[in-house]
N, C-alpha and C. Protein backbone atom coordinates (compact mmCIF):
# COMPACT_ATOMS: atom_id res chain seq x y z
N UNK A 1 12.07 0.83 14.34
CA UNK A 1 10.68 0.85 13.92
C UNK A 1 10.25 2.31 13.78
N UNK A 2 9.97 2.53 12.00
CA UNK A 2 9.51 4.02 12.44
C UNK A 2 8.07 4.54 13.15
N UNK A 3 7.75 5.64 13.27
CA UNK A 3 6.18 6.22 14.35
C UNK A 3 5.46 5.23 13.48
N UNK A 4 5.32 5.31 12.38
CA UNK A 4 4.24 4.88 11.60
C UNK A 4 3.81 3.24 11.78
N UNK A 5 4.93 2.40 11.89
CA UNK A 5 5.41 1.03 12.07
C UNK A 5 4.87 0.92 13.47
N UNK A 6 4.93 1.61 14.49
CA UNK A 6 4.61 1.63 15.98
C UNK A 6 3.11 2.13 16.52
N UNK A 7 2.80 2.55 15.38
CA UNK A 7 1.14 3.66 15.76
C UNK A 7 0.57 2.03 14.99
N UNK A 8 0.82 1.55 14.15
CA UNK A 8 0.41 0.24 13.40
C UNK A 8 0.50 -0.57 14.58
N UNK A 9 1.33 -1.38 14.80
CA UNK A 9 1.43 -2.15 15.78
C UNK A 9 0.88 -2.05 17.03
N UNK A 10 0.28 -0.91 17.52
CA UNK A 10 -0.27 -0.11 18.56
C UNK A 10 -2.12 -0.40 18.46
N UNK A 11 -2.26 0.04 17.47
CA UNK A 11 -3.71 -0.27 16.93
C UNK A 11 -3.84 -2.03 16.46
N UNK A 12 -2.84 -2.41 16.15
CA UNK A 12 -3.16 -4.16 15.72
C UNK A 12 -3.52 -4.40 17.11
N UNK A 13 -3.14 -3.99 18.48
CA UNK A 13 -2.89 -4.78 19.26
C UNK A 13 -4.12 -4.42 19.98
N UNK A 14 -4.20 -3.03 20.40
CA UNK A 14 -5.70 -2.64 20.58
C UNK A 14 -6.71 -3.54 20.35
N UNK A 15 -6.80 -3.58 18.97
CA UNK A 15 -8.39 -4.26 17.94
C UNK A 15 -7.78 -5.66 18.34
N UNK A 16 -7.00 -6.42 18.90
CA UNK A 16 -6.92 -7.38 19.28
C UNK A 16 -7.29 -7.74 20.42
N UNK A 17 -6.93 -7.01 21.32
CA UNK A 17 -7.10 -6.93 23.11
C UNK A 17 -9.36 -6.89 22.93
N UNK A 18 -9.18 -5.84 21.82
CA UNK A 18 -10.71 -5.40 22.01
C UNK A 18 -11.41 -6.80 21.86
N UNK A 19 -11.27 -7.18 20.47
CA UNK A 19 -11.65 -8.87 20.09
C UNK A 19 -11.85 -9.78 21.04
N UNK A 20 -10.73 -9.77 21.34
CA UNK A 20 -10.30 -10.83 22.85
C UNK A 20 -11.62 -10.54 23.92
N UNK A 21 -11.66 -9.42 24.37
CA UNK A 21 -12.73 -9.18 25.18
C UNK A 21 -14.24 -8.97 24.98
N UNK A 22 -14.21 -8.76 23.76
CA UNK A 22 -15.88 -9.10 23.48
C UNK A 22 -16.13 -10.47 23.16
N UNK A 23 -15.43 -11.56 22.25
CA UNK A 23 -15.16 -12.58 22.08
C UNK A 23 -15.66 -13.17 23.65
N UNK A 24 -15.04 -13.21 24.26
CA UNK A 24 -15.05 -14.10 25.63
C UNK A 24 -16.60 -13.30 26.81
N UNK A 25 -16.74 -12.12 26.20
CA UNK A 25 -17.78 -11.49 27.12
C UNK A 25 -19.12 -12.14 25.90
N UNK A 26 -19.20 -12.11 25.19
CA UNK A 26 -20.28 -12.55 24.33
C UNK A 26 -20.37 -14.19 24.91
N UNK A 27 -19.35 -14.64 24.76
CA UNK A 27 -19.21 -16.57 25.37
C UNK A 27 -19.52 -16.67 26.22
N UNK A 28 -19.35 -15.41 27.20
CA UNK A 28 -19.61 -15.83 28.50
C UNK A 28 -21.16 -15.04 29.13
N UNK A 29 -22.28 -14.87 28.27
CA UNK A 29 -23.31 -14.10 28.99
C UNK A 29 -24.42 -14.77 29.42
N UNK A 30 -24.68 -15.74 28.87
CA UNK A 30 -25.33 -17.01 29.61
C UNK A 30 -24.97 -17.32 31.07
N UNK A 31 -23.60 -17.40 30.71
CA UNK A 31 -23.26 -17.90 32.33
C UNK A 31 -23.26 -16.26 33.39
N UNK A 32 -22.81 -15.43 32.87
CA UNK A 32 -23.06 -14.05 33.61
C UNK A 32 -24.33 -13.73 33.90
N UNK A 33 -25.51 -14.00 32.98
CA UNK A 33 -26.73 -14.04 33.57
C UNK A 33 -27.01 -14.53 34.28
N UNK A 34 -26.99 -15.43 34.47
CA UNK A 34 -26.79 -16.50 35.59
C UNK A 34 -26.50 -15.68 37.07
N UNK A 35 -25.31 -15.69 37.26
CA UNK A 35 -24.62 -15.79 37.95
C UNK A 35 -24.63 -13.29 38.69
N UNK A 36 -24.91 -13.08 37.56
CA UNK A 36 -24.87 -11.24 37.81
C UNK A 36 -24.66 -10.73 37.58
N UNK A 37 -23.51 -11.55 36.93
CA UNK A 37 -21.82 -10.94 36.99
C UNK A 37 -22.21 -9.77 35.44
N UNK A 38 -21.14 -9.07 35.80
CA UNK A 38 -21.29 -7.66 34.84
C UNK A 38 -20.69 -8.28 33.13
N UNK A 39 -21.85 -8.06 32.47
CA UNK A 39 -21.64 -8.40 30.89
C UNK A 39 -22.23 -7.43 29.77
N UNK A 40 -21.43 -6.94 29.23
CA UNK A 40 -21.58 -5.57 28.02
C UNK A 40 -23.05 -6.00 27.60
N UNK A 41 -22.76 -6.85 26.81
CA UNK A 41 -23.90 -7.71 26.08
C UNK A 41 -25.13 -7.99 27.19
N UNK A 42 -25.23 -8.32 27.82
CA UNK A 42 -26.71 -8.67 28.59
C UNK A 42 -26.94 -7.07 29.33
N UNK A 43 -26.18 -6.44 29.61
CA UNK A 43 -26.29 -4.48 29.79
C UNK A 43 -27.22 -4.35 28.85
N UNK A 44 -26.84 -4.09 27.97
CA UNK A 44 -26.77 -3.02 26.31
C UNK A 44 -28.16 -3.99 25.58
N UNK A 45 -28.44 -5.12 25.85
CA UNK A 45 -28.93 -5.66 24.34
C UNK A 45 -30.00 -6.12 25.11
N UNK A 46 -31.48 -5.99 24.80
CA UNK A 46 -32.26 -6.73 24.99
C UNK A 46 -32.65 -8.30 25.04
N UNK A 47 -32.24 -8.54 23.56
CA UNK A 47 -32.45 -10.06 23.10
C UNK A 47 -31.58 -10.55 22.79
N UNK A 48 -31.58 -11.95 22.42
CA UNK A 48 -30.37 -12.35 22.01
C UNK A 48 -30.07 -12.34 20.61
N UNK A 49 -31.27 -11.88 19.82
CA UNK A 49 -30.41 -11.46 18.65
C UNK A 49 -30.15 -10.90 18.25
N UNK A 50 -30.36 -9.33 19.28
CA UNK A 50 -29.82 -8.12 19.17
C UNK A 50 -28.43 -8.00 19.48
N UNK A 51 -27.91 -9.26 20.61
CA UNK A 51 -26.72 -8.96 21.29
C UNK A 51 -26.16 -9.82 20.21
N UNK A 52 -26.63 -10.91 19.42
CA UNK A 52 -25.79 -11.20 18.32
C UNK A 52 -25.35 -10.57 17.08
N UNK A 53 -26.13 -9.24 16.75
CA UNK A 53 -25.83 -8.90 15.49
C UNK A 53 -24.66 -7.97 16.68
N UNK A 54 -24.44 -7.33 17.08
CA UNK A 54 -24.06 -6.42 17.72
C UNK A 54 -22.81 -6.50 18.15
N UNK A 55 -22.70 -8.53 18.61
CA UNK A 55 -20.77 -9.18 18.80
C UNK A 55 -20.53 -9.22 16.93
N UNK A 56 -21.76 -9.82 16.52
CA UNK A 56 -21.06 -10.03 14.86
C UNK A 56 -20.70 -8.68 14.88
N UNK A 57 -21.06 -7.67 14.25
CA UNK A 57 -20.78 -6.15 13.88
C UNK A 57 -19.11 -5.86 14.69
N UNK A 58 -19.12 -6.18 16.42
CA UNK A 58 -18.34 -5.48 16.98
C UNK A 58 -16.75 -6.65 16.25
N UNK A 59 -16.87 -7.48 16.12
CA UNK A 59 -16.03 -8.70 16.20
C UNK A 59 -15.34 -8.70 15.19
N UNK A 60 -16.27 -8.54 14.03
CA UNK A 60 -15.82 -8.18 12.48
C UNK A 60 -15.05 -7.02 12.72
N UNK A 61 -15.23 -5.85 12.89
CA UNK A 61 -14.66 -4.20 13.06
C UNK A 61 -13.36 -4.71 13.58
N UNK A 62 -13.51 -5.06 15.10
CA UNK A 62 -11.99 -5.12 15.51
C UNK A 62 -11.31 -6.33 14.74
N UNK A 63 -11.38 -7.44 14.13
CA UNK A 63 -10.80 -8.54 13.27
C UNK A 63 -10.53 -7.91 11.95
N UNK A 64 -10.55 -6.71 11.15
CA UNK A 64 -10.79 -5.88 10.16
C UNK A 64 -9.68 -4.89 10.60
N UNK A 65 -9.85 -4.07 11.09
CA UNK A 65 -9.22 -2.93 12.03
C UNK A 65 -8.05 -3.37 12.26
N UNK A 66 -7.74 -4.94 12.77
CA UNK A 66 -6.38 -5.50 13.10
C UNK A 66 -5.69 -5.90 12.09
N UNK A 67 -6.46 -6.77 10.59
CA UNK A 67 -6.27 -7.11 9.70
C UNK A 67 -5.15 -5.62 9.19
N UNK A 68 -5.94 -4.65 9.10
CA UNK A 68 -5.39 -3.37 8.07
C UNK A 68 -4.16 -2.89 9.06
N UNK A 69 -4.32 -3.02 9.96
CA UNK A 69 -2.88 -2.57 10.70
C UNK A 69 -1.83 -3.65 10.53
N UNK A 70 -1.84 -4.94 10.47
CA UNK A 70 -0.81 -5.84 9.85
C UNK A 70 -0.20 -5.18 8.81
N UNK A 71 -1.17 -5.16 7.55
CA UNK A 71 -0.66 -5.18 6.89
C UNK A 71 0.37 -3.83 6.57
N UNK A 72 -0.08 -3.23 7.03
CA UNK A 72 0.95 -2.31 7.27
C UNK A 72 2.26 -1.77 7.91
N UNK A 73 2.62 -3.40 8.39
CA UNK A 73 3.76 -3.56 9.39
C UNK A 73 4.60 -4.35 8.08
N UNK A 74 5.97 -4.13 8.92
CA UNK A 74 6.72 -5.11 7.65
C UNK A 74 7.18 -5.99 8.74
N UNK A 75 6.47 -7.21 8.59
CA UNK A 75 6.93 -8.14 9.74
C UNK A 75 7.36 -9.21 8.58
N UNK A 76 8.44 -9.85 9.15
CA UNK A 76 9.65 -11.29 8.24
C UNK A 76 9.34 -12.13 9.49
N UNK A 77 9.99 -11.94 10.59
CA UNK A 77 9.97 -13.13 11.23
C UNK A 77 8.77 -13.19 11.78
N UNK A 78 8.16 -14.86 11.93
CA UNK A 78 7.08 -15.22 12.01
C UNK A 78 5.95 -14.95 11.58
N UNK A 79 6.24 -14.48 9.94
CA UNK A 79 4.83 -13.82 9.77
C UNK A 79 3.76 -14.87 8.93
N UNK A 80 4.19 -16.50 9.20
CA UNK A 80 3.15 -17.02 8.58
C UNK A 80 2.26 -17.66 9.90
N UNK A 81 3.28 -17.46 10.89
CA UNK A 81 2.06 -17.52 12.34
C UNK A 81 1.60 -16.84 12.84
N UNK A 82 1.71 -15.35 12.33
CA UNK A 82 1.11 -14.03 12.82
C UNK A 82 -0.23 -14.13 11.64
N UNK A 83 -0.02 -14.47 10.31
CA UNK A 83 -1.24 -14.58 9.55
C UNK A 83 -2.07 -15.82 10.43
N UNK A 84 -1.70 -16.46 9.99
CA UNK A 84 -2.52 -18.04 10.88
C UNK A 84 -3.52 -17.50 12.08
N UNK A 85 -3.07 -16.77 13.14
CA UNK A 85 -3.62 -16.55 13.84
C UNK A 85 -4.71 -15.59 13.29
N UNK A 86 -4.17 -14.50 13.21
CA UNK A 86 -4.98 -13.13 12.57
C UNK A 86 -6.12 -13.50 11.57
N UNK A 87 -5.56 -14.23 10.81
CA UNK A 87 -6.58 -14.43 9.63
C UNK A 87 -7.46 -15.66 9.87
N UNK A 88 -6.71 -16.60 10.28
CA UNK A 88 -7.84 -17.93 10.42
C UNK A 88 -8.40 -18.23 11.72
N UNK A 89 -7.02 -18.40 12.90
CA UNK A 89 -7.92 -18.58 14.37
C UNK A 89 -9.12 -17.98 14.54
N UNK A 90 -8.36 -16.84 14.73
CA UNK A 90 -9.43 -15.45 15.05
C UNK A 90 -10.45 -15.71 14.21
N UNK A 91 -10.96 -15.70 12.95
CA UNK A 91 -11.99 -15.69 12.04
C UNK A 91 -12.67 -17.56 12.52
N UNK A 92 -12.07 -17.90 12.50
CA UNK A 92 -12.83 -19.13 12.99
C UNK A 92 -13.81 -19.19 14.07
N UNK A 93 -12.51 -19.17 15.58
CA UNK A 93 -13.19 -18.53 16.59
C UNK A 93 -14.01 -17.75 16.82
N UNK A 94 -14.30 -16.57 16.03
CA UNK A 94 -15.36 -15.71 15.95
C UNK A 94 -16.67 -16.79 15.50
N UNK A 95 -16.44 -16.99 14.42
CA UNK A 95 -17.71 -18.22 14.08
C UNK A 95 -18.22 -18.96 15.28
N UNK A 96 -17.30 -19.70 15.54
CA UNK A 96 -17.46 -21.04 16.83
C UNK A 96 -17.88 -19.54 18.00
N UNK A 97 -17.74 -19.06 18.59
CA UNK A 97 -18.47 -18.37 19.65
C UNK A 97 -20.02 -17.69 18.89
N UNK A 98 -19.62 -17.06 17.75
CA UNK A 98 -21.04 -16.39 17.80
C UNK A 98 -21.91 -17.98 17.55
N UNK A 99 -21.53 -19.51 17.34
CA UNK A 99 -22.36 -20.46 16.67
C UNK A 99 -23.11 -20.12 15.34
N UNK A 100 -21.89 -19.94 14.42
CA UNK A 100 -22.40 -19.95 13.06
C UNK A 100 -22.62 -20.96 12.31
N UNK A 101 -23.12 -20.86 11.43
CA UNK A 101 -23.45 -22.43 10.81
C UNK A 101 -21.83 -22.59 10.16
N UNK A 102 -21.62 -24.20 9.95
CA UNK A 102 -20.26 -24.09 9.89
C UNK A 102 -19.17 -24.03 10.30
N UNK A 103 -19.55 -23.84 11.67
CA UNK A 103 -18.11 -23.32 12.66
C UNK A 103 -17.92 -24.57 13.39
């Protein structure tokens, strides 16, 4: 794998890890309010539809960010379940947590 192939794969995985964790911290701030517990989103955002434009904005970037580092990998094996995920889970899931119409 050359640097370039590895600095790619490095950043896909990043903007993935990042996703992952705002994804589930946005899902979970209702119940963190609740409860105390430390949440980016109920920190940082006044309202809730400040903290929604703010997972949309952050969610898109890292789902985008990961998108462009794929493609810049030359992946053969498994790469119609590496799209699947990347392109549809993820983009779905983003919907179904932020509750978009549609999702």
């Amino acid at each position: 794998m050359s640097e370039k192939q590895r600095y790619a794969a490095g950043w896909m995985g990043y903007n993935l890890g990042r996703w992952i964790y705002l994804a589930d911290a946005y899902d979970d701030r209702e119940k963190d309010k609740k409860s105390g517990a430390y949440n980016v989103f109920n920190i940082k955002y006044k309202s809730d539809g400040e903290a929604l434009e703010a997972a949309r904005f952050q969610l898109e970037i890292s789902l985008s960010e990961a998108h462009n580092a794929y493609e810049l990998l030359d992946i053969r094996a498994n790469a119609p379940i590496i799209e699947n995920i990347l392109y549809d889970a993820c983009t779905a899931r983003t919907a179904k947590v932020l509750k978009l119409e549609g999702a």
